[in-house]
C-alpha atoms as a PDB file:
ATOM      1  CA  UNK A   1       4.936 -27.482  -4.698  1.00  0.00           C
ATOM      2  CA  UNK A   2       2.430 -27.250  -7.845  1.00  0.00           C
ATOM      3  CA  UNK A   3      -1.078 -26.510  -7.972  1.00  0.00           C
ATOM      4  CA  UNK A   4      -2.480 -29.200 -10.250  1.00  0.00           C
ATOM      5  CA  UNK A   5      -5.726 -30.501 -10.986  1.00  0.00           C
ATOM      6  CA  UNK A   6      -8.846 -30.845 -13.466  1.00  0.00           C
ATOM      7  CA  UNK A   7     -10.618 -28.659 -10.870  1.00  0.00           C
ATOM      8  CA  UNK A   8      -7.961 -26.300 -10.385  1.00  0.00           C
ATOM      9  CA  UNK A   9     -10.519 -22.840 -10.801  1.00  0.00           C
ATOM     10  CA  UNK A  10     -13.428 -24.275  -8.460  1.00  0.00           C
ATOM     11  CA  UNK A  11     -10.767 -24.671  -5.980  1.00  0.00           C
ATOM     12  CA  UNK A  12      -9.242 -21.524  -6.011  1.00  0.00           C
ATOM     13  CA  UNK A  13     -12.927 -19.941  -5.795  1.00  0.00           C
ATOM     14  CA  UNK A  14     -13.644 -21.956  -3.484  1.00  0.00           C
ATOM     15  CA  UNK A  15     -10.592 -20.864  -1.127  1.00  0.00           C
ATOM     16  CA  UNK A  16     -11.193 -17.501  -2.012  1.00  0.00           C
ATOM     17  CA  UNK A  17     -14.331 -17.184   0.154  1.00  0.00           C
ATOM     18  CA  UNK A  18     -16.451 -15.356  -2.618  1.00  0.00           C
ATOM     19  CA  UNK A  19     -14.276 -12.073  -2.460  1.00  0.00           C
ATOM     20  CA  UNK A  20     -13.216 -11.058  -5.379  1.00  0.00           C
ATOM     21  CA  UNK A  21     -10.095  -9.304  -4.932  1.00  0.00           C
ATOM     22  CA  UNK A  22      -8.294 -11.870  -2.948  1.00  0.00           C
ATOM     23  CA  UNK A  23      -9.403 -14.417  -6.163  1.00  0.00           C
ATOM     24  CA  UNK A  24      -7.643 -11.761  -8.113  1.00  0.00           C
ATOM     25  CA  UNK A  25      -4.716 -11.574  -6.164  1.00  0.00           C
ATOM     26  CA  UNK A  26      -4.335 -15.076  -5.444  1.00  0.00           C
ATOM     27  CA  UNK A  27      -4.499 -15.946  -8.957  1.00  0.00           C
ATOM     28  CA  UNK A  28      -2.273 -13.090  -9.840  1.00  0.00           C
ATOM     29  CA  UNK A  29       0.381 -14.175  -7.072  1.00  0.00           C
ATOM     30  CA  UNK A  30      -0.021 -17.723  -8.473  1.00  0.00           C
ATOM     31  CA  UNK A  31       1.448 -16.881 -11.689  1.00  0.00           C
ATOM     32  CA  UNK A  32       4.210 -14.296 -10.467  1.00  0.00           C
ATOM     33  CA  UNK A  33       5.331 -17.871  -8.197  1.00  0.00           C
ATOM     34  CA  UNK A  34       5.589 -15.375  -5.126  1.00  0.00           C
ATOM     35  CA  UNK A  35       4.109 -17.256  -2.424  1.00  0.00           C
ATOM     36  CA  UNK A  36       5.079 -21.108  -2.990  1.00  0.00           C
ATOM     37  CA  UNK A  37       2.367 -22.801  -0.801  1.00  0.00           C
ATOM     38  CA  UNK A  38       1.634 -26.039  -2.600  1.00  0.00           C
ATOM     39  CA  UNK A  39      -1.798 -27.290  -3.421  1.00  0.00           C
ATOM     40  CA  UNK A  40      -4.491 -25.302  -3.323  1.00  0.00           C
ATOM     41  CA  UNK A  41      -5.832 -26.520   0.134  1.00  0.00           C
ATOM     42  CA  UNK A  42      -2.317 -24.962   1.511  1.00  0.00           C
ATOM     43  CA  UNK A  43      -2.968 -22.145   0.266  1.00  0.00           C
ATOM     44  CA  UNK A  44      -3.612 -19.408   2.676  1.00  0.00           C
ATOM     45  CA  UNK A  45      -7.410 -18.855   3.933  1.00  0.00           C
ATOM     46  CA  UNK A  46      -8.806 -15.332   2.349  1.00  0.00           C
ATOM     47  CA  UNK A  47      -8.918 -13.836   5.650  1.00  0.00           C
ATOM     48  CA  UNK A  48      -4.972 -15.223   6.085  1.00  0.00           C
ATOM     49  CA  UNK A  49      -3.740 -13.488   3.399  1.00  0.00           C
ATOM     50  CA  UNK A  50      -2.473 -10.358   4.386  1.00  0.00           C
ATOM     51  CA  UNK A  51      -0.877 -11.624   6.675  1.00  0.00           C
ATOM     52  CA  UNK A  52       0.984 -14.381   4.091  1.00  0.00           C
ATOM     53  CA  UNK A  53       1.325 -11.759   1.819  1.00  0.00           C
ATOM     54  CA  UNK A  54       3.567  -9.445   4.663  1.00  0.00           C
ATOM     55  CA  UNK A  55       5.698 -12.716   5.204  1.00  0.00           C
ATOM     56  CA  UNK A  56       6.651 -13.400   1.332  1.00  0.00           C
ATOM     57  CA  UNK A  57       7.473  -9.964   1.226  1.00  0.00           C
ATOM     58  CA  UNK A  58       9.897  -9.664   4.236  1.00  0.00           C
ATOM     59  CA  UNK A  59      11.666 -13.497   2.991  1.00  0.00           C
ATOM     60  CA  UNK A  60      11.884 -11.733  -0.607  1.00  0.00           C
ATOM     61  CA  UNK A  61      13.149  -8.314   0.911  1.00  0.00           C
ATOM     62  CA  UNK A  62      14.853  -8.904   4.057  1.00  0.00           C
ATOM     63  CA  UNK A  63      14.304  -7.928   7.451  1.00  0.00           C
ATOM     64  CA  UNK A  64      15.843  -4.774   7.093  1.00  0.00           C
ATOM     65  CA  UNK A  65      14.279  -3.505   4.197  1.00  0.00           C
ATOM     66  CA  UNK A  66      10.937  -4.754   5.156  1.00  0.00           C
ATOM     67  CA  UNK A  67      10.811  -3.580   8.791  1.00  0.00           C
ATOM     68  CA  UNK A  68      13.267   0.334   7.434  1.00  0.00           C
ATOM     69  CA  UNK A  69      11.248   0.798   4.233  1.00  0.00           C
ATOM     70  CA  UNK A  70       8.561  -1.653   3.217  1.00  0.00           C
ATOM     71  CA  UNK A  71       6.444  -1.769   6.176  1.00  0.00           C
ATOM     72  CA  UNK A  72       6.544   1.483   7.451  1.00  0.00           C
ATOM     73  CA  UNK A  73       5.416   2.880   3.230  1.00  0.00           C
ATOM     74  CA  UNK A  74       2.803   0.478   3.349  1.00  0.00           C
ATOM     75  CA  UNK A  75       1.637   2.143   6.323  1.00  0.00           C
ATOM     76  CA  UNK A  76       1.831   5.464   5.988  1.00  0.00           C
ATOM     77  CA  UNK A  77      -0.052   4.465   2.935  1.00  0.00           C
ATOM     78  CA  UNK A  78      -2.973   2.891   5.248  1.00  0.00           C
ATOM     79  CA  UNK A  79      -3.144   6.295   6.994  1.00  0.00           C
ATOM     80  CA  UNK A  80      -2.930   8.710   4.765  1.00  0.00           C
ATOM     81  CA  UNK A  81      -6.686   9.700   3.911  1.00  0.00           C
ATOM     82  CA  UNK A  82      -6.638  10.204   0.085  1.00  0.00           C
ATOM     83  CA  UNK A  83      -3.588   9.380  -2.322  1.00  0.00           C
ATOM     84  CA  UNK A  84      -0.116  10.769  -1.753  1.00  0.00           C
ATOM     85  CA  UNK A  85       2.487  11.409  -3.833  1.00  0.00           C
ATOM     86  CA  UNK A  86       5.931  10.811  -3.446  1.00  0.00           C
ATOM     87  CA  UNK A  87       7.182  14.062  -1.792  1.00  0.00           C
ATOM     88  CA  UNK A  88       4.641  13.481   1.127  1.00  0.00           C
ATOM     89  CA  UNK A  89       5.989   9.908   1.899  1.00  0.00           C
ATOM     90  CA  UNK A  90       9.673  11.350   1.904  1.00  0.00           C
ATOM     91  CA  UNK A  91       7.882  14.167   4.374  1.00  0.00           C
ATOM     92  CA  UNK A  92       6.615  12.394   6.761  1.00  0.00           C
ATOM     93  CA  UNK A  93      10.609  10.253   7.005  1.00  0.00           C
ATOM     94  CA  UNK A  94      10.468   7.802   4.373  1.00  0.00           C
ATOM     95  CA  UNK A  95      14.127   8.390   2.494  1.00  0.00           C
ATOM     96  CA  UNK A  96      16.008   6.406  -0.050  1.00  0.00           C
ATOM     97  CA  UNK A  97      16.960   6.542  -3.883  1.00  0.00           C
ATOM     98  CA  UNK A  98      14.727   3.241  -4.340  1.00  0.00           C
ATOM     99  CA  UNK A  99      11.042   4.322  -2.737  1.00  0.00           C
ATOM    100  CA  UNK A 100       9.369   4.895  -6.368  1.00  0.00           C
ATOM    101  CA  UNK A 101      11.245   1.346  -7.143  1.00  0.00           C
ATOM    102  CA  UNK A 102       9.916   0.119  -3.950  1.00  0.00           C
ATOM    103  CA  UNK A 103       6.586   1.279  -4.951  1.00  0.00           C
ATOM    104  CA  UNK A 104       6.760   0.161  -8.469  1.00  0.00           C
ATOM    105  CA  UNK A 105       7.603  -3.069  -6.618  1.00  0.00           C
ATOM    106  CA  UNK A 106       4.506  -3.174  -4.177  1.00  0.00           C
ATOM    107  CA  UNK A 107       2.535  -2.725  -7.434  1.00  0.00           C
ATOM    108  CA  UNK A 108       0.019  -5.383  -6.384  1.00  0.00           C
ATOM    109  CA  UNK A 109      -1.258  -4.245  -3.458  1.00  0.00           C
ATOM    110  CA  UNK A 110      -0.052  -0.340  -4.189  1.00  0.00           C
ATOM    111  CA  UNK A 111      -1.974   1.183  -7.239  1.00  0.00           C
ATOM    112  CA  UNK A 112      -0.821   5.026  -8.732  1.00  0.00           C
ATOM    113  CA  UNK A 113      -3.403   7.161  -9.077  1.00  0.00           C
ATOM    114  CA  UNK A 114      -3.564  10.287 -11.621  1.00  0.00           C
ATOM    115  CA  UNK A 115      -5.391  13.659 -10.952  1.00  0.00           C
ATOM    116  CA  UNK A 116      -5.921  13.801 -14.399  1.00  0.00           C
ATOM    117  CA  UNK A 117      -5.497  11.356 -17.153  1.00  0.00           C
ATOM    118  CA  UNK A 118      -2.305  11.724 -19.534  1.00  0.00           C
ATOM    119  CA  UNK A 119      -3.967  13.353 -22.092  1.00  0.00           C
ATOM    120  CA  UNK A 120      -5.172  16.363 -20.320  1.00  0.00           C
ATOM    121  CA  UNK A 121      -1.455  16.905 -18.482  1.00  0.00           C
ATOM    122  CA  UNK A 122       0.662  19.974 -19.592  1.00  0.00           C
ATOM    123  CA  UNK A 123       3.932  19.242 -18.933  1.00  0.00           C
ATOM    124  CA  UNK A 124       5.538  16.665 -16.090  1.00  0.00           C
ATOM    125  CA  UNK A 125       4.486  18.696 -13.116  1.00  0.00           C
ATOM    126  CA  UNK A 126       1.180  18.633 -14.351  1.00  0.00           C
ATOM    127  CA  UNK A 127      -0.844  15.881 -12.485  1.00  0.00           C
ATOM    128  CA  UNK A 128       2.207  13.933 -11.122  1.00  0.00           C
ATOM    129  CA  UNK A 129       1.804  10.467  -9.484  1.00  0.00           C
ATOM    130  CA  UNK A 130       0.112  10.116  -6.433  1.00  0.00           C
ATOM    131  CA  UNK A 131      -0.100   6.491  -4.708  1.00  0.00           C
ATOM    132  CA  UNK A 132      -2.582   4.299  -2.402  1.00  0.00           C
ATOM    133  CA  UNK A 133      -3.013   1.297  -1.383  1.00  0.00           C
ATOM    134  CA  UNK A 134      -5.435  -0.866  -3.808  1.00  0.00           C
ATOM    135  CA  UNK A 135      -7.049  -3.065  -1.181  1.00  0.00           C
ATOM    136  CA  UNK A 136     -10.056  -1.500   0.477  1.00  0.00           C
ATOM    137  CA  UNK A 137      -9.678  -4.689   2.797  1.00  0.00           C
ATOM    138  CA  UNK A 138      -5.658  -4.045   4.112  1.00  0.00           C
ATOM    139  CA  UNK A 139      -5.942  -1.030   5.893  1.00  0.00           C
ATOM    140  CA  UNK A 140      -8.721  -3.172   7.843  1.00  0.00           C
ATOM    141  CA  UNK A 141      -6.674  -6.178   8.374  1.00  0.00           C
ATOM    142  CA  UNK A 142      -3.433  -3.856   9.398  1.00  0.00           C
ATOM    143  CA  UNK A 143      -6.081  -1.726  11.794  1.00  0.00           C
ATOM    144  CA  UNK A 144      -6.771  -5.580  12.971  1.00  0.00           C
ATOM    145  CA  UNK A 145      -3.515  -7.067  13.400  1.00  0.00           C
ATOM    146  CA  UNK A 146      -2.251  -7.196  17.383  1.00  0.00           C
ATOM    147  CA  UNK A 147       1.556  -6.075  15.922  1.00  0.00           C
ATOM    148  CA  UNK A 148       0.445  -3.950  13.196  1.00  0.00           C
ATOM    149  CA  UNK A 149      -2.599  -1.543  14.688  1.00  0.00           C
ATOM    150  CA  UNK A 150       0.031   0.324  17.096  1.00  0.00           C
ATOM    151  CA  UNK A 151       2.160   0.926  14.169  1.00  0.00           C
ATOM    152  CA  UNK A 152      -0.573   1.963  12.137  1.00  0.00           C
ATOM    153  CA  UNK A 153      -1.227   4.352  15.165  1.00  0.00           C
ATOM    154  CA  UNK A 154       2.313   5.578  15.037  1.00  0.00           C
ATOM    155  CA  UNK A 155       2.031   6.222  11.228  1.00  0.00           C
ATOM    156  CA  UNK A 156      -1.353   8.330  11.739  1.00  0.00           C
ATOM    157  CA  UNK A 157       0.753  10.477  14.499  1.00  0.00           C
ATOM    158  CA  UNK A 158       3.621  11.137  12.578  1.00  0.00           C
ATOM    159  CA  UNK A 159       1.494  12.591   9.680  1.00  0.00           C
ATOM    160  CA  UNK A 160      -0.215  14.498  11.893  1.00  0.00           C
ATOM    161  CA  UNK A 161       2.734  15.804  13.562  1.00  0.00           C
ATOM    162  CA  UNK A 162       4.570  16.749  10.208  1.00  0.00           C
ATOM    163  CA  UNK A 163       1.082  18.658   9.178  1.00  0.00           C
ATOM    164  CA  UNK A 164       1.146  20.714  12.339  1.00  0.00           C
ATOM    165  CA  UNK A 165       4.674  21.465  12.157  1.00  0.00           C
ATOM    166  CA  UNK A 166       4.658  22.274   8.832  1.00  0.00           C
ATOM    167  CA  UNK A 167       2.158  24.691   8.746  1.00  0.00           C
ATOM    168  CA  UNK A 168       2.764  26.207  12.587  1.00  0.00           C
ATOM    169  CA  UNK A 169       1.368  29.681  13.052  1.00  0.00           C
ATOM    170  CA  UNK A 170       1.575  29.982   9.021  1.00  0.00           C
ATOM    171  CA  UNK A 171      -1.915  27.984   8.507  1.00  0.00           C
ATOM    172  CA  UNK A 172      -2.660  31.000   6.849  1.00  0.00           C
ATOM    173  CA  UNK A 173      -0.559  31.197   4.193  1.00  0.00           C
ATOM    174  CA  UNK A 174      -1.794  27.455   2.069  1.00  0.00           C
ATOM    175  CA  UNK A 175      -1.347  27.451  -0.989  1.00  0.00           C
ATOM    176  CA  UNK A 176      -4.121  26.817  -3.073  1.00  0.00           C
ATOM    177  CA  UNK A 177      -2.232  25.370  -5.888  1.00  0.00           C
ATOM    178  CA  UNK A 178      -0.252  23.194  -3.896  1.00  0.00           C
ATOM    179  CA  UNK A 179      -1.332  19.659  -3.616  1.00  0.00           C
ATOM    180  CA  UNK A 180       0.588  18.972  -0.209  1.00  0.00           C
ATOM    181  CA  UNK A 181      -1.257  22.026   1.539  1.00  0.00           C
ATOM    182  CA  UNK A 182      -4.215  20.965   0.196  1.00  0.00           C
ATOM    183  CA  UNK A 183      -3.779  17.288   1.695  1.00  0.00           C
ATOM    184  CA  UNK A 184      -3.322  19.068   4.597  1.00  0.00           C
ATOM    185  CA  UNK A 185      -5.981  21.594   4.976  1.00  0.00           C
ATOM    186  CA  UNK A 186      -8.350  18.527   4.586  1.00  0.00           C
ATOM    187  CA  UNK A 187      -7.051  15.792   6.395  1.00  0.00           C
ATOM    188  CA  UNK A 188      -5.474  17.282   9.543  1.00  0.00           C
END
């Protein structure tokens, strides 16, 4: 289907529902093509779009890589309390040559996030990526979702559990420098 029409904009505001960042998103899935819903009217409802959003995804990835690698980063990233970087995700079971590609590839709804801006870094180390999720209003639709809340759930437990076992009887010895204690110290 194509979205045509003199009126094209009102429309799309219109279906938005007055929030801003699905607008953004719509129009910037419109353009990439990835969800083909037709006119405008088909278009999913704002507070439908999450959910739309999960489907393209799993059609474009697969089952397999959606339900092994997709869903589960996207919610670890729900749960974790401040933005990770890549090293956490692979602690807490996440695996695979691909996940910075996978991120890279969940770029619109996955932003990286800087400690400090390029000009101020040393050397590589210094201020590496760290990742979160973009929309303030997923982690509140996947909190709402009757399939997705006890995963979410499951996510939250499983980063709690690597914390504790990382640091058992040794919660003495964070490191002050290091980012992942740190995370840790705060957030368990």
């Amino acid at each position: 289907g194509t979205v045509e029409g003199p009126c094209i904009s009102g429309r799309v505001v219109a279906q938005s529902g007055g929030v801003f960042r699905y607008l953004s998103h719509l129009v910037h899935t419109l353009a990439a093509a990835a969800l083909d819903q037709g006119p405008v009217e088909e278009l999913p409802p704002a507070e439908r779009f999450y959910a739309a959003y999960l489907e393209a995804l799993r059609m474009r990835v697969g089952d397999l890589a959606y339900e092994g690698v997709y869903r589960p980063l996207l919610l670890f990233l729900c749960a974790a309390m401040a933005p990770v970087t890549l090293g956490q995700i692979k602690g807490w079971g996440l695996r695979g040559d691909r996940l910075h590609a996978m991120l890279l590839d969940l770029a619109d709804i996955v932003e990286e996030v800087r400690t400090r801006p390029w000009t101020d870094r040393v050397d590589e180390g210094d201020g590496g990526p760290r990742y979160a999720i973009a929309h303030e209003e997923f982690p509140a639709f996947v909190a709402g979702d009757p399939l997705l809340a006890p995963l979410l759930a499951a996510a939250h437990g499983r980063i709690a559990t690597v914390i504790e076992n990382r640091h058992a009887r040794h919660w003495d010895s964070l490191g002050i420098d290091d980012d992942e204690d740190l995370y840790d110290a705060s957030f368990v």
